[in-house]
Protein backbone atom coordinates (compact mmCIF):
# COMPACT_ATOMS: atom_id res chain seq x y z
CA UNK A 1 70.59 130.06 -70.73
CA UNK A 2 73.96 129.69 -71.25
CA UNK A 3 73.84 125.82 -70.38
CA UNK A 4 73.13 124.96 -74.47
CA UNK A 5 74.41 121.55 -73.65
CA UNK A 6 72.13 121.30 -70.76
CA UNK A 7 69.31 122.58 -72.52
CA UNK A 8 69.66 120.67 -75.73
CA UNK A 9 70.06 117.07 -73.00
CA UNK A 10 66.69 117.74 -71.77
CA UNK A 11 65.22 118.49 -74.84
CA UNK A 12 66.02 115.40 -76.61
CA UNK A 13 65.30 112.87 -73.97
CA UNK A 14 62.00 114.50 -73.12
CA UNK A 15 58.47 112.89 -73.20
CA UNK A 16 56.62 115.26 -75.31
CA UNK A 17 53.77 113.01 -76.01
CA UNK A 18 53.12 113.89 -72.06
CA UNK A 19 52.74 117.72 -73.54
CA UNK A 20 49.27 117.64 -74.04
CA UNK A 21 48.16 116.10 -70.77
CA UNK A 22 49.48 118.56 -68.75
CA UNK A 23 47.38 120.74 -71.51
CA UNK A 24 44.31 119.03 -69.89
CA UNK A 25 45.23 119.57 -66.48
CA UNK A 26 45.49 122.95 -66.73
CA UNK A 27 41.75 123.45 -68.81
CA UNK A 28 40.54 121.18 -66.20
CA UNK A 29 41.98 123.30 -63.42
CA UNK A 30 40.06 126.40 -65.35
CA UNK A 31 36.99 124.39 -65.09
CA UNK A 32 37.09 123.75 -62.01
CA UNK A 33 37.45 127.70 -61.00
CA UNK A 34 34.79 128.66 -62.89
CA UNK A 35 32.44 125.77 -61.79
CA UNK A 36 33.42 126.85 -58.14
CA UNK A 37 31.92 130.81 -59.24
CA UNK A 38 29.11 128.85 -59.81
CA UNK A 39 28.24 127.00 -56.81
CA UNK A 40 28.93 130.10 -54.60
CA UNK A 41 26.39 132.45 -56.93
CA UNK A 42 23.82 129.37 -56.55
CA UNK A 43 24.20 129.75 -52.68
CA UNK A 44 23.21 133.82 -53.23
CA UNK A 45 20.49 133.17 -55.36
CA UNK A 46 21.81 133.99 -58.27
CA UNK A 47 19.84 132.37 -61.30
CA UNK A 48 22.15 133.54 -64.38
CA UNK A 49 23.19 130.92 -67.01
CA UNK A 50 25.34 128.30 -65.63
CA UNK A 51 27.41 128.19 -68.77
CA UNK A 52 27.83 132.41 -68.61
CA UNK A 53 29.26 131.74 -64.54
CA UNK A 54 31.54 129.37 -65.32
CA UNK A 55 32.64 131.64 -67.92
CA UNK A 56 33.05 134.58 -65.96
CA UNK A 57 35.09 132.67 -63.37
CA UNK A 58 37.64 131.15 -66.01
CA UNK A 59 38.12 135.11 -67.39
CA UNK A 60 38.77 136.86 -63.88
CA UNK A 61 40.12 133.95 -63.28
CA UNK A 62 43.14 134.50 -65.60
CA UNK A 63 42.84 137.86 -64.67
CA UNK A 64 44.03 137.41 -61.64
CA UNK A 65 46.77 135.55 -62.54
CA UNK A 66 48.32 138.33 -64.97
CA UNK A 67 47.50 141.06 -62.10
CA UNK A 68 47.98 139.63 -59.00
CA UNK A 69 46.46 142.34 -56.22
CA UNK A 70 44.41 140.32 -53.89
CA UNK A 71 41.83 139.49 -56.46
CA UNK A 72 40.67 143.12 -56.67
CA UNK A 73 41.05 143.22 -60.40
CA UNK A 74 38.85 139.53 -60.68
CA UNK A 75 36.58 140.88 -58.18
CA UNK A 76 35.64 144.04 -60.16
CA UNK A 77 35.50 142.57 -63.51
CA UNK A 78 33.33 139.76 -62.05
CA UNK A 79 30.93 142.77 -60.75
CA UNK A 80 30.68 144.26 -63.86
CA UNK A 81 29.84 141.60 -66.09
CA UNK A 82 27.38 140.46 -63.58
CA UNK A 83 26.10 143.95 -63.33
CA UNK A 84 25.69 144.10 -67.49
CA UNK A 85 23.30 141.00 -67.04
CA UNK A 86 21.28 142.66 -64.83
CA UNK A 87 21.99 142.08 -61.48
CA UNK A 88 22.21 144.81 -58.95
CA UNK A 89 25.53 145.88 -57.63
CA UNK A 90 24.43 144.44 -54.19
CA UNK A 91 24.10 141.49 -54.99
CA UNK A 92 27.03 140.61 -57.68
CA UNK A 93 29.81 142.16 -55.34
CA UNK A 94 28.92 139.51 -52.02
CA UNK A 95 29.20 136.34 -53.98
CA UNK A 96 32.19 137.86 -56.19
CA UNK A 97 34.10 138.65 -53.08
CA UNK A 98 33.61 135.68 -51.35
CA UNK A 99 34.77 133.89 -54.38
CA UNK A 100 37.86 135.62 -53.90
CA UNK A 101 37.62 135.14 -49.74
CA UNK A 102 37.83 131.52 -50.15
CA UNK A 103 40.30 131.13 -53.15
CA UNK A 104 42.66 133.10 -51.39
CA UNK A 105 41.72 131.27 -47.97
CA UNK A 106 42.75 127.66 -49.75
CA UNK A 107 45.44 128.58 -51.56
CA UNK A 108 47.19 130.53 -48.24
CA UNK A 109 46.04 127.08 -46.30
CA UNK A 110 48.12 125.22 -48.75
CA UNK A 111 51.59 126.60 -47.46
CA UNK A 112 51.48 125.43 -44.00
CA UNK A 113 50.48 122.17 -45.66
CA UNK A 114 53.38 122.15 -48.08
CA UNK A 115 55.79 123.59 -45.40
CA UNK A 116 55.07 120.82 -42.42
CA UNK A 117 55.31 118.32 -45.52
CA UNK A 118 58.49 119.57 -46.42
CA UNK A 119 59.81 119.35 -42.72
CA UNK A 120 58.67 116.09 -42.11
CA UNK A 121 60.12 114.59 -45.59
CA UNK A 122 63.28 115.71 -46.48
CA UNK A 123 66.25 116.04 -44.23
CA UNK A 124 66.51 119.77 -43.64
CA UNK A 125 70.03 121.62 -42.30
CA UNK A 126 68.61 123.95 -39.21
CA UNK A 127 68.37 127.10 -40.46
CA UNK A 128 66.26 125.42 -43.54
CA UNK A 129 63.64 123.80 -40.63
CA UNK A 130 63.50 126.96 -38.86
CA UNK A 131 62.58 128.87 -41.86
CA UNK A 132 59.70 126.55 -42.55
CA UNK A 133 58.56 126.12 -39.21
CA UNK A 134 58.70 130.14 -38.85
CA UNK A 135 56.85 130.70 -42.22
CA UNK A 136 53.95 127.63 -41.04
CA UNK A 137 53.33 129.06 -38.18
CA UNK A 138 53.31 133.34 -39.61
CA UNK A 139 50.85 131.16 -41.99
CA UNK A 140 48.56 129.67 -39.74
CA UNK A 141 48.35 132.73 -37.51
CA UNK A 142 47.30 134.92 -40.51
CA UNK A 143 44.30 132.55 -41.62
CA UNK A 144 43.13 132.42 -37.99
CA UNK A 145 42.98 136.68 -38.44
CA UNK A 146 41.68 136.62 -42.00
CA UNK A 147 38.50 134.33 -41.01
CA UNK A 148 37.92 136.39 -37.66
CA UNK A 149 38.07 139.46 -39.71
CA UNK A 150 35.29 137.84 -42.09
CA UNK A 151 33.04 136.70 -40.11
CA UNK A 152 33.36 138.67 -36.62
CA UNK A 153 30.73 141.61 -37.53
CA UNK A 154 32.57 143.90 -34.39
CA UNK A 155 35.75 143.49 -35.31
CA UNK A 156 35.27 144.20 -39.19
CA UNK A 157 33.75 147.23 -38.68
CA UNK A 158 36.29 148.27 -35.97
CA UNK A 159 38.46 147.87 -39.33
CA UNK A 160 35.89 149.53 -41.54
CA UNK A 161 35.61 152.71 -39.48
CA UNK A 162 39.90 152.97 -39.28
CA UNK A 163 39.32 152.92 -43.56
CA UNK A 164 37.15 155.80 -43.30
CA UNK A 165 39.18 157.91 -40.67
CA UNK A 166 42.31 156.77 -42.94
CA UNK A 167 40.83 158.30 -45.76
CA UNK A 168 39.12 160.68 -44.42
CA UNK A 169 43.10 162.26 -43.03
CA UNK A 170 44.25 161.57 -46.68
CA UNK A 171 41.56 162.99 -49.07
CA UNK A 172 39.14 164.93 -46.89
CA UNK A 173 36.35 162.85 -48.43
CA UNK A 174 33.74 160.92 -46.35
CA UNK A 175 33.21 157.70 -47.50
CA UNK A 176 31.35 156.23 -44.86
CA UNK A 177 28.44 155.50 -46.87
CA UNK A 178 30.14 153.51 -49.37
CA UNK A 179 31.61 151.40 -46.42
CA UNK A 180 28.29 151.28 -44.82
CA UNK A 181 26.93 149.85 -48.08
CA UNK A 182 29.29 147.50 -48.17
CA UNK A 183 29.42 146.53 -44.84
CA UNK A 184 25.46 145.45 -45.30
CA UNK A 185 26.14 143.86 -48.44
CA UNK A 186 29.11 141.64 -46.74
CA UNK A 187 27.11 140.97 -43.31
CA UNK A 188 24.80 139.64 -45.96
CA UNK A 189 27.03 137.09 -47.56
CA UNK A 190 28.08 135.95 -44.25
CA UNK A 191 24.56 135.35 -43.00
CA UNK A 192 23.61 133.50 -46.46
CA UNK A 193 27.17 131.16 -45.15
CA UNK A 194 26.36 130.35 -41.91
CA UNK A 195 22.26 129.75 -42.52
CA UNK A 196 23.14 127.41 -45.83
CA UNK A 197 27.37 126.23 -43.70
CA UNK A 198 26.80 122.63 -44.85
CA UNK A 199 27.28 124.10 -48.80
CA UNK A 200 30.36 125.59 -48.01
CA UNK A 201 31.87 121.72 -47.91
CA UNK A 202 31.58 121.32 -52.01
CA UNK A 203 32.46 124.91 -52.50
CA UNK A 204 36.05 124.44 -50.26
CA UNK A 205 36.33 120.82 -51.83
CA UNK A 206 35.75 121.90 -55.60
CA UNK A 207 38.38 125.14 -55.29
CA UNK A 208 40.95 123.16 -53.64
CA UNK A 209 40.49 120.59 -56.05
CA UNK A 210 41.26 123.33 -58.39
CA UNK A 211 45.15 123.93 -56.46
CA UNK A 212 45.29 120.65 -56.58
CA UNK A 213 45.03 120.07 -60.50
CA UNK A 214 46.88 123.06 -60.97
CA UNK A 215 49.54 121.62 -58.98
CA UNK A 216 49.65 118.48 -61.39
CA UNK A 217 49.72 120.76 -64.42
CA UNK A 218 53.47 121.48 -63.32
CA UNK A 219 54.02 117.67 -62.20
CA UNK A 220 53.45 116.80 -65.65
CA UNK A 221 55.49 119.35 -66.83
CA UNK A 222 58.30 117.13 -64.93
CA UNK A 223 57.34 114.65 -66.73
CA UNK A 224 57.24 115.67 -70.21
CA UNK A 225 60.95 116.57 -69.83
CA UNK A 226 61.35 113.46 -68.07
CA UNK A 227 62.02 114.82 -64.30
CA UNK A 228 61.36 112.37 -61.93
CA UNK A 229 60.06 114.53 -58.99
CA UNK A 230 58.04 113.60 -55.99
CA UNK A 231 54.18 115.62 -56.08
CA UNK A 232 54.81 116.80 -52.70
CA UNK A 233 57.98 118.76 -53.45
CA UNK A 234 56.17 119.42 -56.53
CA UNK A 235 53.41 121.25 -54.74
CA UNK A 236 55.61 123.20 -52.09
CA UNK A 237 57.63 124.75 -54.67
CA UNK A 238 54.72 125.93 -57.06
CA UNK A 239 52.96 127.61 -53.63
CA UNK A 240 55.94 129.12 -52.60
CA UNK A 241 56.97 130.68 -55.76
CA UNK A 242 53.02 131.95 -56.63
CA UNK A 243 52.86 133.74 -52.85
CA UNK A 244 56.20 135.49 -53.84
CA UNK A 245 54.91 136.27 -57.64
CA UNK A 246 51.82 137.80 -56.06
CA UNK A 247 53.50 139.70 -53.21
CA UNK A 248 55.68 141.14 -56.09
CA UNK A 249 52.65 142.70 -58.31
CA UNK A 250 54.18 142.51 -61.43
CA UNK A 251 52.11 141.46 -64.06
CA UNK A 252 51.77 137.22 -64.06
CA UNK A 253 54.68 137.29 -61.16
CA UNK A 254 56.57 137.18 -64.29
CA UNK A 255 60.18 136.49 -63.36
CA UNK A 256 59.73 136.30 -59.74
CA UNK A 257 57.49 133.57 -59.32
CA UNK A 258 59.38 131.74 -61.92
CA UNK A 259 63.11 132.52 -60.43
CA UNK A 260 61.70 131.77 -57.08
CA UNK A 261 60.29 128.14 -58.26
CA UNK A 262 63.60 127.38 -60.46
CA UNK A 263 65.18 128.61 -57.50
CA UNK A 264 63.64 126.09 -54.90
CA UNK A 265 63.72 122.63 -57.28
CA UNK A 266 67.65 123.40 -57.93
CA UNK A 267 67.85 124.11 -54.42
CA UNK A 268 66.81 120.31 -53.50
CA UNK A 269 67.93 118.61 -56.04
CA UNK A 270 67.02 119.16 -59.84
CA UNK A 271 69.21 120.70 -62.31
CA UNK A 272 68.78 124.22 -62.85
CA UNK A 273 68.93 123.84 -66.41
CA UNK A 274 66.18 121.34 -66.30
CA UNK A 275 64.44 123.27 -63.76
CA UNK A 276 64.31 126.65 -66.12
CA UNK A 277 62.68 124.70 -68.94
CA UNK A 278 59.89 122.68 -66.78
CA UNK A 279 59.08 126.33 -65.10
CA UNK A 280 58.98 128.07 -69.32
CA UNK A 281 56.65 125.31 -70.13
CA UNK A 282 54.22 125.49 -67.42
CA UNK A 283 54.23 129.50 -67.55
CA UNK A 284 52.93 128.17 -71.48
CA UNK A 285 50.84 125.88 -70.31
CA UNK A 286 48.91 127.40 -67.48
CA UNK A 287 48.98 131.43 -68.42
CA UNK A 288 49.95 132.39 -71.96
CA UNK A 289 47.61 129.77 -73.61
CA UNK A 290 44.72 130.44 -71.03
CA UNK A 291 45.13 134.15 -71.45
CA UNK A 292 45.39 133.94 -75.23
CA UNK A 293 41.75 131.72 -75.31
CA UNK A 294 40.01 134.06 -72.72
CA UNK A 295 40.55 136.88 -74.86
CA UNK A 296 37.72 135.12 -77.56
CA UNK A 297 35.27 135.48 -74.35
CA UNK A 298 35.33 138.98 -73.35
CA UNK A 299 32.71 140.19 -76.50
CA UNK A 300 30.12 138.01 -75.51
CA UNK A 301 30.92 138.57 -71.61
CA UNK A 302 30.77 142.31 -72.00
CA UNK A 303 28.26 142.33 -74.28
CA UNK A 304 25.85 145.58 -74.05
């Protein structure tokens, strides 16, 4: 911030009439989430108002973005509207935490992606390539767990039962009929997956598709401060500094997730000073603005 010089360079010679594109990327990223809530409901049965679906996934959407714990806060919020339009708990919590299953899946998939794109592009000093190669393969190993934990029935309730025993040690409370509950309602979901596995292909493509815009939300924040950047660096430096924003759980991955990005662009190449500004604008673009517009949703969504 002390860079004025800097600061005032990229300012002027910035393409601001690029500004409102990268607006559109980001409300098409939104749509895209929220259209993705959709499909999965559709695959449960669920027969609510398209329109009210898509809004519910834009909202927990963004607010998972501003509280980034696993998508518990999204999950919950999506159960209770769903529950306030009538649906039973049963059946808003499988399709709500699936939503969050594969949104989580994708987006973890992405940093192997983004790491073995890195290795194979750039021309990396050792300890750089063993880093990535390390963190790819920690990566790949972990969504190889996540999906056996998900859909191996044996295994998840081996998990299940260590919860209860857990908690049981902790707070002398039983829960085990909570966690059988859920442990119905989840065997459910999974069944629903495998009899109906050929919808899953639209559902992956459509979320991913989501990343993918939200990825070229920040390209275009290059380029309205004329940054020539390649996408693919691009995209490895936005993954890497959301995975440390939400391993941090502050609120947004304020700071974090923004040093982190600034962080990795000056690192290979771009000028921190013009690195700073493209990472203030897309924290604008993608989560104050969204954030300020879901707030008009929320007294129709919780409506009694």
């Amino acid at each position: 911030m002390l860079n004025w010089n800097g600061v005032k360079q990229v300012v002027s010679e910035a393409n601001w009439h690029l500004t409102p594109i990268a607006f559109l990327m980001s409300a098409f990223s939104y749509f895209l989430i929220g259209y993705s809530f959709l499909v999965i409901c559709r695959i449960f049965g669920i027969n609510l108002r398209a329109r009210d679906l898509i809004e519910i996934g834009y909202v927990t959407n963004v607010l998972d973005s501003l509280l980034p714990a696993a998508g518990v806060p999204g999950l919950s919020l999506r159960v209770l509207m769903m529950q306030r339009r009538g649906l039973e708990t049963s059946e808003a919590v499988a399709p709500s935490l699936f939503r969050s299953y594969f949104n989580n899946l994708i987006f973890t998939s992405f940093l192997p992606i983004a790491f073995v794109y890195m290795l194979l592009s750039h021309h990396l000093v050792k300890e750089q390539a063993t880093a990535f190669g390390i963190a790819a393969g920690l990566i790949v190993l972990f969504l190889f767990a996540a999906t056996e934990g998900v859909f191996d029935t044996s295994l998840r309730r081996r998990i299940l039962n260590a919860v209860k025993w857990v908690w049981w040690v902790i707070t002398r409370r039983n829960i085990g009929h909570q966690l059988d509950d859920f442990e119905n309602n989840f065997e459910h979901g999974v069944n629903l997956i495998r009899s109906k596995s050929r919808v899953l292909i639209p559902t992956v493509s459509v979320i991913a598709g989501a990343w993918l815009i939200t990825t070229a939300t920040l390209w275009f924040c290059f380029a309205a401060l004329n940054i020539q950047v390649g996408f693919g660096l691009v995209l490895t430096g936005f993954f890497i500094g959301r995975t440390v924003g939400v391993l941090s759980f502050l609120p947004g991955g304020i700071g974090t997730q923004d040093a982190s990005m600034v962080g990795f662009y000056a690192l290979f190449g771009i000028p921190l000073a013009q690195a700073i500004l493209v990472v203030l604008l897309f924290r604008v673009v993608y989560y104050f603005i969204p954030f300020v517009v879901s707030i008009g949703f929320y007294r129709s969504l919780l409506r009694e």
